[in-house]
C-alpha atoms as a PDB file:
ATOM      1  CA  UNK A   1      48.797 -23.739  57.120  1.00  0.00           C
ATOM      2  CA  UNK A   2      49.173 -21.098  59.759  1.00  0.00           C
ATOM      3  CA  UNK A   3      47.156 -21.339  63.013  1.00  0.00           C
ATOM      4  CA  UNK A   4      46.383 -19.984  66.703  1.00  0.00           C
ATOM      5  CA  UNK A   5      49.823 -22.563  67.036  1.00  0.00           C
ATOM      6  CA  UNK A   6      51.653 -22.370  64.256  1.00  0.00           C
ATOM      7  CA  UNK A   7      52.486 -19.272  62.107  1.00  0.00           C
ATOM      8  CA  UNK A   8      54.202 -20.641  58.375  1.00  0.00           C
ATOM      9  CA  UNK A   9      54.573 -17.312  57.429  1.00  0.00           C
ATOM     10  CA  UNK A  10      57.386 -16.443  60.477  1.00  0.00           C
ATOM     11  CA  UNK A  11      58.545 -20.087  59.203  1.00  0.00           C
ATOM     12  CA  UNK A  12      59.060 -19.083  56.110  1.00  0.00           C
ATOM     13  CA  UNK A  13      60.775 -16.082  56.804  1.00  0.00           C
ATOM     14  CA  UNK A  14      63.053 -18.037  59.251  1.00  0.00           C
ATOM     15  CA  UNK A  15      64.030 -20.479  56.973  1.00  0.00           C
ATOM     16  CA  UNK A  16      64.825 -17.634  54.038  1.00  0.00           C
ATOM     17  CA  UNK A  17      67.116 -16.080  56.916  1.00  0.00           C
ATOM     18  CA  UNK A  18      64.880 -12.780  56.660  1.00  0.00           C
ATOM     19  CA  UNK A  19      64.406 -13.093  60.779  1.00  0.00           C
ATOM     20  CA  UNK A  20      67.472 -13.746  61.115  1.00  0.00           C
ATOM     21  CA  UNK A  21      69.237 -10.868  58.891  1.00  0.00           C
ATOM     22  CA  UNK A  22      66.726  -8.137  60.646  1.00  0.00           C
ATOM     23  CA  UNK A  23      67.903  -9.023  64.020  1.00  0.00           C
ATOM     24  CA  UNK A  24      71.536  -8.817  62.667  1.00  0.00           C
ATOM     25  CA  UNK A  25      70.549  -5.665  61.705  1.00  0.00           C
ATOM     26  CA  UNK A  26      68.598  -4.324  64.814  1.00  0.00           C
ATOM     27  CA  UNK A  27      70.808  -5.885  67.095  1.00  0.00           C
ATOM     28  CA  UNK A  28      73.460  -3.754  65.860  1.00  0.00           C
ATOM     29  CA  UNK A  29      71.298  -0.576  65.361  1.00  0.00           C
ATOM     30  CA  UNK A  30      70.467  -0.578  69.112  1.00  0.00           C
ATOM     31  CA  UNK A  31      74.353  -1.373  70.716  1.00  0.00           C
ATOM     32  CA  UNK A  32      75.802   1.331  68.414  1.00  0.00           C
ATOM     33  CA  UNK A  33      75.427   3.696  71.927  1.00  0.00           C
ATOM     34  CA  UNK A  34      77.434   0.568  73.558  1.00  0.00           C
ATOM     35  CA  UNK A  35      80.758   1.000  71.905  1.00  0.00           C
ATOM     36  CA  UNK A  36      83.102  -0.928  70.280  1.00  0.00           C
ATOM     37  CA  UNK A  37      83.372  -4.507  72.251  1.00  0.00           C
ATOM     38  CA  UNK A  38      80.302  -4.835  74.215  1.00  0.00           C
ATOM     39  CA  UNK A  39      79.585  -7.245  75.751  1.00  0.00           C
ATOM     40  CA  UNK A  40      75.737  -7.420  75.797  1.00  0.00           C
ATOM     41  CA  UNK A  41      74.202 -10.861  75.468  1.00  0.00           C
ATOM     42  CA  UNK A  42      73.429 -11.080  71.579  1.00  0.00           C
ATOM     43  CA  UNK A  43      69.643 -11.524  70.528  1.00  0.00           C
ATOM     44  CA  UNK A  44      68.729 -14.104  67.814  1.00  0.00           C
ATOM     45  CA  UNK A  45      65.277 -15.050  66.638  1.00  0.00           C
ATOM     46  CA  UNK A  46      62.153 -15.747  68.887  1.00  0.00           C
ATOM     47  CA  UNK A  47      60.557 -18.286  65.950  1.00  0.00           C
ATOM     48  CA  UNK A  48      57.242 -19.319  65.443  1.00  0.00           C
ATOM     49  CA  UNK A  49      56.510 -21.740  68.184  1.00  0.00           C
ATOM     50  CA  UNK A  50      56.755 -18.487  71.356  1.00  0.00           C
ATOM     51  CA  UNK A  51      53.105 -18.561  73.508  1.00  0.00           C
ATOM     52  CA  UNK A  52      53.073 -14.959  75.367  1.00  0.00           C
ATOM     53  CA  UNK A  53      51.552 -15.233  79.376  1.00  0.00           C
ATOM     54  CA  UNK A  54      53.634 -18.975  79.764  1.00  0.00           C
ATOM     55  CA  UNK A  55      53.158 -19.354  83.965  1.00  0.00           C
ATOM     56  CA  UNK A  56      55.489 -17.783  86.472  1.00  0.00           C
ATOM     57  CA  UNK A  57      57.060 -20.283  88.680  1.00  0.00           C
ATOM     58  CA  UNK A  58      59.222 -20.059  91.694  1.00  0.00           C
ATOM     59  CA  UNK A  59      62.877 -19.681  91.208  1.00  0.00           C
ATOM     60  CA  UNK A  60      64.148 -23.741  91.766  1.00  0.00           C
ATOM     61  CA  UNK A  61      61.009 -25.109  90.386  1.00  0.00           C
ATOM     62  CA  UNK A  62      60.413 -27.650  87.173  1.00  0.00           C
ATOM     63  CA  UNK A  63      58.858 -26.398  83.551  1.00  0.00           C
ATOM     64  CA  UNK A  64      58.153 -29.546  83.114  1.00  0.00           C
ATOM     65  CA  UNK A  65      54.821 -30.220  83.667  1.00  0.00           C
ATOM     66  CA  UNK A  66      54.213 -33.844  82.002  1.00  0.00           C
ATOM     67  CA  UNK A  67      53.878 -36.958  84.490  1.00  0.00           C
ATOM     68  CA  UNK A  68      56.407 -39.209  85.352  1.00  0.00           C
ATOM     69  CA  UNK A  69      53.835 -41.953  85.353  1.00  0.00           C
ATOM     70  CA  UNK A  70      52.900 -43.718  82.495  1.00  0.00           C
ATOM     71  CA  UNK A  71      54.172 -41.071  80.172  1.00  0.00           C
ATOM     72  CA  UNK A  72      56.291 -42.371  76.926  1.00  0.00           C
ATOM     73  CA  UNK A  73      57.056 -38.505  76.857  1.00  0.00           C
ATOM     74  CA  UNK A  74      58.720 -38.464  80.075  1.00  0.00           C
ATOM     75  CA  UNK A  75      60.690 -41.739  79.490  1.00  0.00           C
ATOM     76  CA  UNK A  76      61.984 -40.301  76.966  1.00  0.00           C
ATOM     77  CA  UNK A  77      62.565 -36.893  78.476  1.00  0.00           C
ATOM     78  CA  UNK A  78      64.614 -38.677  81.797  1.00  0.00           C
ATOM     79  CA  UNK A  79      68.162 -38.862  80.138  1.00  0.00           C
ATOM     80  CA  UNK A  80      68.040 -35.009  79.284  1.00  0.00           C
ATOM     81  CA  UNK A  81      66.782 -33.603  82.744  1.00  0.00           C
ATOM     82  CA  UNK A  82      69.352 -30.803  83.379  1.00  0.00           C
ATOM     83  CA  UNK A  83      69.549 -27.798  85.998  1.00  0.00           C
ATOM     84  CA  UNK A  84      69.639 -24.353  83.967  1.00  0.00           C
ATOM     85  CA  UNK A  85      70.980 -21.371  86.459  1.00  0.00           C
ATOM     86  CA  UNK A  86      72.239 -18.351  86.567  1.00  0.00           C
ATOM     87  CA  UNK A  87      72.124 -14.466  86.594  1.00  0.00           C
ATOM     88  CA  UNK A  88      70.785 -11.176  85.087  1.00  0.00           C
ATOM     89  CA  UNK A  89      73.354  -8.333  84.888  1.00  0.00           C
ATOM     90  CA  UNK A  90      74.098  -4.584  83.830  1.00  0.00           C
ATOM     91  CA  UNK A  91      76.172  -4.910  80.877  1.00  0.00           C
ATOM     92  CA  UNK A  92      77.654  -1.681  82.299  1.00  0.00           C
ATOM     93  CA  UNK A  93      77.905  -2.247  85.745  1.00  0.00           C
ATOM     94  CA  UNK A  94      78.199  -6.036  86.289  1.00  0.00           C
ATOM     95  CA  UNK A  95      76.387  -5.158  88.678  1.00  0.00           C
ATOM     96  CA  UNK A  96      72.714  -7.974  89.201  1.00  0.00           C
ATOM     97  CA  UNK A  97      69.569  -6.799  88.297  1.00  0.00           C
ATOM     98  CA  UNK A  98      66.880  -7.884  90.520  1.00  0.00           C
ATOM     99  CA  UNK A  99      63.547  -8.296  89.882  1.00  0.00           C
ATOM    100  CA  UNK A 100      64.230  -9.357  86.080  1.00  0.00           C
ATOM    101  CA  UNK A 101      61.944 -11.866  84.083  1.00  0.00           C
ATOM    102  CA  UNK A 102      63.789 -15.253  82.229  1.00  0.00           C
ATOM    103  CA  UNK A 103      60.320 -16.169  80.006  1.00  0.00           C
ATOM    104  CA  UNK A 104      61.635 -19.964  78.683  1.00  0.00           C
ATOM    105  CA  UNK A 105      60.513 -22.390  76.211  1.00  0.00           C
ATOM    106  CA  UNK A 106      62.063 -25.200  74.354  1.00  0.00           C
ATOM    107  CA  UNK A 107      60.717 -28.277  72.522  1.00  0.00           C
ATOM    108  CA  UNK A 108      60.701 -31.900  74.293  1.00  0.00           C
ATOM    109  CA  UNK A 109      63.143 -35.134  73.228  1.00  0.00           C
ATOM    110  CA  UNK A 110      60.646 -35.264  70.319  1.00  0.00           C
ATOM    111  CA  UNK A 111      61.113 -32.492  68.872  1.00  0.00           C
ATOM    112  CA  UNK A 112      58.151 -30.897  69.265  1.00  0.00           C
ATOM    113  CA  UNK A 113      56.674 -28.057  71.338  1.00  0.00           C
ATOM    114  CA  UNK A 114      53.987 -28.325  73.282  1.00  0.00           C
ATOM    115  CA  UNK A 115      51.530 -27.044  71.068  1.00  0.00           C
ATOM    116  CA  UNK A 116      52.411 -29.150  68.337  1.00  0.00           C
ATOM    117  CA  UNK A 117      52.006 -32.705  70.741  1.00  0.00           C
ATOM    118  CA  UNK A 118      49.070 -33.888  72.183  1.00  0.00           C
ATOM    119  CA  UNK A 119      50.777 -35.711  74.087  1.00  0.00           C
ATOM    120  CA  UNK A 120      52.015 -32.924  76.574  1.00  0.00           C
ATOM    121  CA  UNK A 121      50.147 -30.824  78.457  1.00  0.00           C
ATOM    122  CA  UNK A 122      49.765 -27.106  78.291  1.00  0.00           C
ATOM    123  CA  UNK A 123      52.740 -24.980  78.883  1.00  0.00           C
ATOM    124  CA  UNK A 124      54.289 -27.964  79.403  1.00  0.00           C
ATOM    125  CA  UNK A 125      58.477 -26.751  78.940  1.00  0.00           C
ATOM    126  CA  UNK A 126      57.145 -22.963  79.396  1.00  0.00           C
ATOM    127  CA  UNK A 127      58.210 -20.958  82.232  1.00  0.00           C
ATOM    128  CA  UNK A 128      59.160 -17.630  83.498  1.00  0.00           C
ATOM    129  CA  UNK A 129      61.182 -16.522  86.912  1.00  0.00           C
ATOM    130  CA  UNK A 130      62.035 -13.641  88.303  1.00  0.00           C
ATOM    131  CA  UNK A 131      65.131 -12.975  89.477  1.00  0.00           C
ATOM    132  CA  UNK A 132      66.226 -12.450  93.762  1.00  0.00           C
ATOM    133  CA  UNK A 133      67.802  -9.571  94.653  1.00  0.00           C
ATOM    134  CA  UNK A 134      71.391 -11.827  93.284  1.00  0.00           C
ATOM    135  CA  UNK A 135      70.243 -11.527  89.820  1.00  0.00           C
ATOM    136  CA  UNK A 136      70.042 -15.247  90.100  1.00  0.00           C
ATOM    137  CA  UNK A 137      67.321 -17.275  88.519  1.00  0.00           C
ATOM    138  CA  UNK A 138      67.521 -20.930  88.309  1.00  0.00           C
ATOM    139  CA  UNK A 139      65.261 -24.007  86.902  1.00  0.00           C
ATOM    140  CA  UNK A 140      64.868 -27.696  85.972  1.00  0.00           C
ATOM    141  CA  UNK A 141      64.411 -28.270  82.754  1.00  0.00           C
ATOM    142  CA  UNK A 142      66.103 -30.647  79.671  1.00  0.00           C
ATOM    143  CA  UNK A 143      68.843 -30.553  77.834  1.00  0.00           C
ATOM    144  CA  UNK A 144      67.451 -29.820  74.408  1.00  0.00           C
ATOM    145  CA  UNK A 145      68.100 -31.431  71.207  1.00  0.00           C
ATOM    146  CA  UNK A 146      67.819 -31.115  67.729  1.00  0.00           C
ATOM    147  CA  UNK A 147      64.693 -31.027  65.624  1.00  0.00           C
ATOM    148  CA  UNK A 148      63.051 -30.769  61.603  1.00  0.00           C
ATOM    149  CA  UNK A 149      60.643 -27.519  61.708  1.00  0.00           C
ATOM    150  CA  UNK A 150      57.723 -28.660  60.527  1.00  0.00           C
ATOM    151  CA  UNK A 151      58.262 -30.306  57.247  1.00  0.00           C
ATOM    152  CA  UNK A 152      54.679 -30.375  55.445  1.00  0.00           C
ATOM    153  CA  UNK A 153      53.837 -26.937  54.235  1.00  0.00           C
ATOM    154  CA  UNK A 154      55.563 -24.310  51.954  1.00  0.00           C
ATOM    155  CA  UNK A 155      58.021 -23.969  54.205  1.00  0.00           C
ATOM    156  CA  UNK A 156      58.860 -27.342  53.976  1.00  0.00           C
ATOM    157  CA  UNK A 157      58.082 -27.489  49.895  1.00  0.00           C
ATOM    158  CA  UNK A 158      60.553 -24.048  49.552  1.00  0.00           C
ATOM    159  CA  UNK A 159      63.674 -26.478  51.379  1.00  0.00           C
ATOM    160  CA  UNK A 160      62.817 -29.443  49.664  1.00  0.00           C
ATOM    161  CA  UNK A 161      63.472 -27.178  46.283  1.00  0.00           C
ATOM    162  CA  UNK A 162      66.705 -25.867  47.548  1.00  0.00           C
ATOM    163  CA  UNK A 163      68.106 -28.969  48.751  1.00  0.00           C
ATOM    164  CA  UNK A 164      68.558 -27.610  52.120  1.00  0.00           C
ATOM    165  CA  UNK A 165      67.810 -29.415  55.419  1.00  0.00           C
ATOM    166  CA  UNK A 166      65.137 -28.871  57.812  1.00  0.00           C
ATOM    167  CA  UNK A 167      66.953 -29.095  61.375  1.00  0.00           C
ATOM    168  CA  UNK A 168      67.179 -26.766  63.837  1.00  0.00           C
ATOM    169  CA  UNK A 169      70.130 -27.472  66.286  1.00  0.00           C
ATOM    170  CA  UNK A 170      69.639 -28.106  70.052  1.00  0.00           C
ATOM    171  CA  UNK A 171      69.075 -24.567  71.703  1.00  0.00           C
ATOM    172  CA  UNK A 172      66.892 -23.028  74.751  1.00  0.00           C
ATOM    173  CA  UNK A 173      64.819 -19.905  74.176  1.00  0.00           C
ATOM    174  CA  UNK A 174      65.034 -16.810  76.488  1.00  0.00           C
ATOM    175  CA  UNK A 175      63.183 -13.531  76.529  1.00  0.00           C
ATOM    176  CA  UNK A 176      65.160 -11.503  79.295  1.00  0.00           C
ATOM    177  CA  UNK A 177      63.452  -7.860  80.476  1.00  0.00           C
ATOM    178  CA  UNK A 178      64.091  -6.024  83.271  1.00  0.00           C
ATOM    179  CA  UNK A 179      62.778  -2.244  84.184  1.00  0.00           C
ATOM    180  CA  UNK A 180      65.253   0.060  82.619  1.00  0.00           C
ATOM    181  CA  UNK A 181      66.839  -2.368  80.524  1.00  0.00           C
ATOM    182  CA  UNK A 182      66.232  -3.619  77.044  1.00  0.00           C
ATOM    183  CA  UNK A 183      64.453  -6.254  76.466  1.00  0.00           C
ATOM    184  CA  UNK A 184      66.651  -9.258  75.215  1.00  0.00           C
ATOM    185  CA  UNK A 185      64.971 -11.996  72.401  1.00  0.00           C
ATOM    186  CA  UNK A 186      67.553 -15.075  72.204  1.00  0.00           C
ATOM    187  CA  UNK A 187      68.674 -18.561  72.464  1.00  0.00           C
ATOM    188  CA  UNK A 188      71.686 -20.768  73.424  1.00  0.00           C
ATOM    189  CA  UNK A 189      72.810 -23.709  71.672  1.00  0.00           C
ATOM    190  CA  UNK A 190      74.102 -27.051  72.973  1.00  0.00           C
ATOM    191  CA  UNK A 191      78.129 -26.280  71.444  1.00  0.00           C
ATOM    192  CA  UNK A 192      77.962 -30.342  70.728  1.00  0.00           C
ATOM    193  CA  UNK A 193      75.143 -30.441  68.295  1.00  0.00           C
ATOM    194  CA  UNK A 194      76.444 -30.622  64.944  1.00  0.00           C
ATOM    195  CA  UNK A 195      74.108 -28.695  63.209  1.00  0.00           C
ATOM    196  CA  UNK A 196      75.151 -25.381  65.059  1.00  0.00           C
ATOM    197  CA  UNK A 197      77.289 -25.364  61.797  1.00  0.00           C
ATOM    198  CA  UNK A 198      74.104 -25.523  59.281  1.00  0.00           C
ATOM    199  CA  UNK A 199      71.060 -24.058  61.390  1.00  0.00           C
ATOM    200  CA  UNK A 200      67.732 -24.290  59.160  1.00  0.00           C
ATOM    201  CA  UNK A 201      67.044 -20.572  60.104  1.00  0.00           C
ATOM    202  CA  UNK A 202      70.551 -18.703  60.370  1.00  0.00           C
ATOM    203  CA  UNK A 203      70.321 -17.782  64.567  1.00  0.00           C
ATOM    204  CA  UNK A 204      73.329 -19.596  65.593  1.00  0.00           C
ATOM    205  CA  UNK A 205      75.416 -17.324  67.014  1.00  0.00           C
ATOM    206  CA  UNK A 206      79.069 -18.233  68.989  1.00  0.00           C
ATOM    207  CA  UNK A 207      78.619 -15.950  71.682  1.00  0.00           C
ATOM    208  CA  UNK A 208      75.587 -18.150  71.971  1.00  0.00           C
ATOM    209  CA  UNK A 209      76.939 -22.038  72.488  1.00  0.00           C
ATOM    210  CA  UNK A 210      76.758 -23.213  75.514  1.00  0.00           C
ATOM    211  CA  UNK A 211      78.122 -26.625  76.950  1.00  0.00           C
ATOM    212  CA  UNK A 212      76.406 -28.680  79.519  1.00  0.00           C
ATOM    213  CA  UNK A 213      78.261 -30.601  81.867  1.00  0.00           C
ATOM    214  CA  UNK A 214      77.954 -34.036  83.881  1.00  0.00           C
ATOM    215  CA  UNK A 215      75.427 -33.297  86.868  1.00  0.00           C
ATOM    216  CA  UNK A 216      75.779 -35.383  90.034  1.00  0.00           C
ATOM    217  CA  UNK A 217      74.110 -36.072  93.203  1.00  0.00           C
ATOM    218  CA  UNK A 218      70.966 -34.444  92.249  1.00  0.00           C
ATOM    219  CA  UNK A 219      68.271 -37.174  91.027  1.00  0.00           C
ATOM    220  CA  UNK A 220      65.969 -34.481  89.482  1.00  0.00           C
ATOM    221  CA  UNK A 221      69.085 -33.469  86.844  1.00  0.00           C
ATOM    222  CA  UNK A 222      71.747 -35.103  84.652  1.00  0.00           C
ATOM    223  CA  UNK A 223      73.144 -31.877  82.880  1.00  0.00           C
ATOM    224  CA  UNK A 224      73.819 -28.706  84.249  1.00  0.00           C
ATOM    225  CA  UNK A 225      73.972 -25.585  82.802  1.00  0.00           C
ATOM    226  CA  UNK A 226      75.120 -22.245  84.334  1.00  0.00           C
ATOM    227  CA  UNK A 227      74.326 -18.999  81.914  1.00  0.00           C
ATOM    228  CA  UNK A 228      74.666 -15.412  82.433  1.00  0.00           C
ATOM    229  CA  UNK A 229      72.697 -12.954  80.732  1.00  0.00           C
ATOM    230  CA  UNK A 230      73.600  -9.032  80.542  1.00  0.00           C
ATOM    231  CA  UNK A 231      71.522  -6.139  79.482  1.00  0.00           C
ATOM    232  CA  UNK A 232      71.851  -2.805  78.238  1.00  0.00           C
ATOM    233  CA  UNK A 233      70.316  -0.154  79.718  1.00  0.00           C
ATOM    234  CA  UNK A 234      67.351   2.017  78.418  1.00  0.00           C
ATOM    235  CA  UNK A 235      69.413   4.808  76.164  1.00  0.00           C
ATOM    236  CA  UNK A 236      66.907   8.041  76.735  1.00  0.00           C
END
């Protein structure tokens, strides 16, 4: 089952919680030099669905790449446009960190990534921005929602046998790096979706629900989201 766009193996392992308990595990490995309390941004999984070299786009711009015209996609898309902002910081410091990378991805109203649909076009909901000299990155993209991983191979079979579920609940993936700073692997999670109580593959964490509010006066957004993300520093 496992293809140049789909790895079932990483499925599987997500959906037996493996991924998830070895970033539990790793996570805490590398903040033990942080102390008691930090306040790092936690990791959680990156999942099967990442694509490495997505394009770098201007802080302000879209990652959505699909037309507005004549696209079913799209229509669907419209009522989750949303504005996703904010900064890159020293967990130490609070200081910004210029000059960071926010590499994006998330699937589309259907459910699907891009890979998985025809119907969008490459990289479409892919992105990556650097940060100004703020720390402050910003983008348009949607307010995701929930999804089944894919359902027809032994992933699938394995949840089928345990009477489990397949969905994922709404989230956004990150991967945050900066020079000097660890490299952060994560998502956030829409705090409304109900499955943030039952996630398929174990990544939900609270640190990581976010809420989206009511956007107005801005025809390219309906949601807004404002997110901080703070990294450690290199240790040696």
């Amino acid at each position: 089952m496992s293809t140049d766009k789909r790895n079932e193996t990483q499925l599987l392992c997500d959906i037996l919680g493996l991924e998830s308990l070895v970033d539990e595990i790793s996570s805490k490995l590398l903040l033990r030099g942080e102390g008691a309390g930090s306040t790092a941004t936690p990791s959680a999984v990156l999942g099967p669905f990442y694509r490495a070299d997505a394009p770098i786009l201007p802080n302000g711009s879209s990652i959505i790449s699909a037309s507005a015209l004549n696209s079913p996609w799209y229509t669907e898309a419209v009522p989750l446009l949303a504005h996703v902002s904010g900064r890159v910081l020293s967990t130490s410091t609070r200081k910004p960190i210029p000059g960071a990378v926010v590499d994006v991805w998330l699937a589309g109203p259907n459910g699907l990534y891009e890979q998985q649909d025809p119907a969008q076009p490459d990289m479409n909901l892919r992105g990556r921005f650097r940060t100004d000299d703020q720390g402050r990155y910003e983008m348009y993209a949607l307010r995701p929602t929930a999804y089944p991983i894919p359902f027809d191979g032994p992933a699938g079979r394995l949840l089928q046998l345990l009477d489990r579920h397949p969905y994922r609940p709404a989230h956004i993936h990150f991967i945050v790096t900066a020079e000097g700073y660890r490299p952060l692997t994560t998502q956030v999670f829409d705090r409304e979706d109900r499955h943030t109580k039952d996630d398929a593959v174990f990544a939900v964490k609270e640190e990581l629900l976010v809420t989206f509010e009511k956007k107005e006066g801005d025809e390219r957004a309906r949601w807004a989201l404002v997110y901080d993300f703070l990294l450690c520093e290199n240790q040696g």
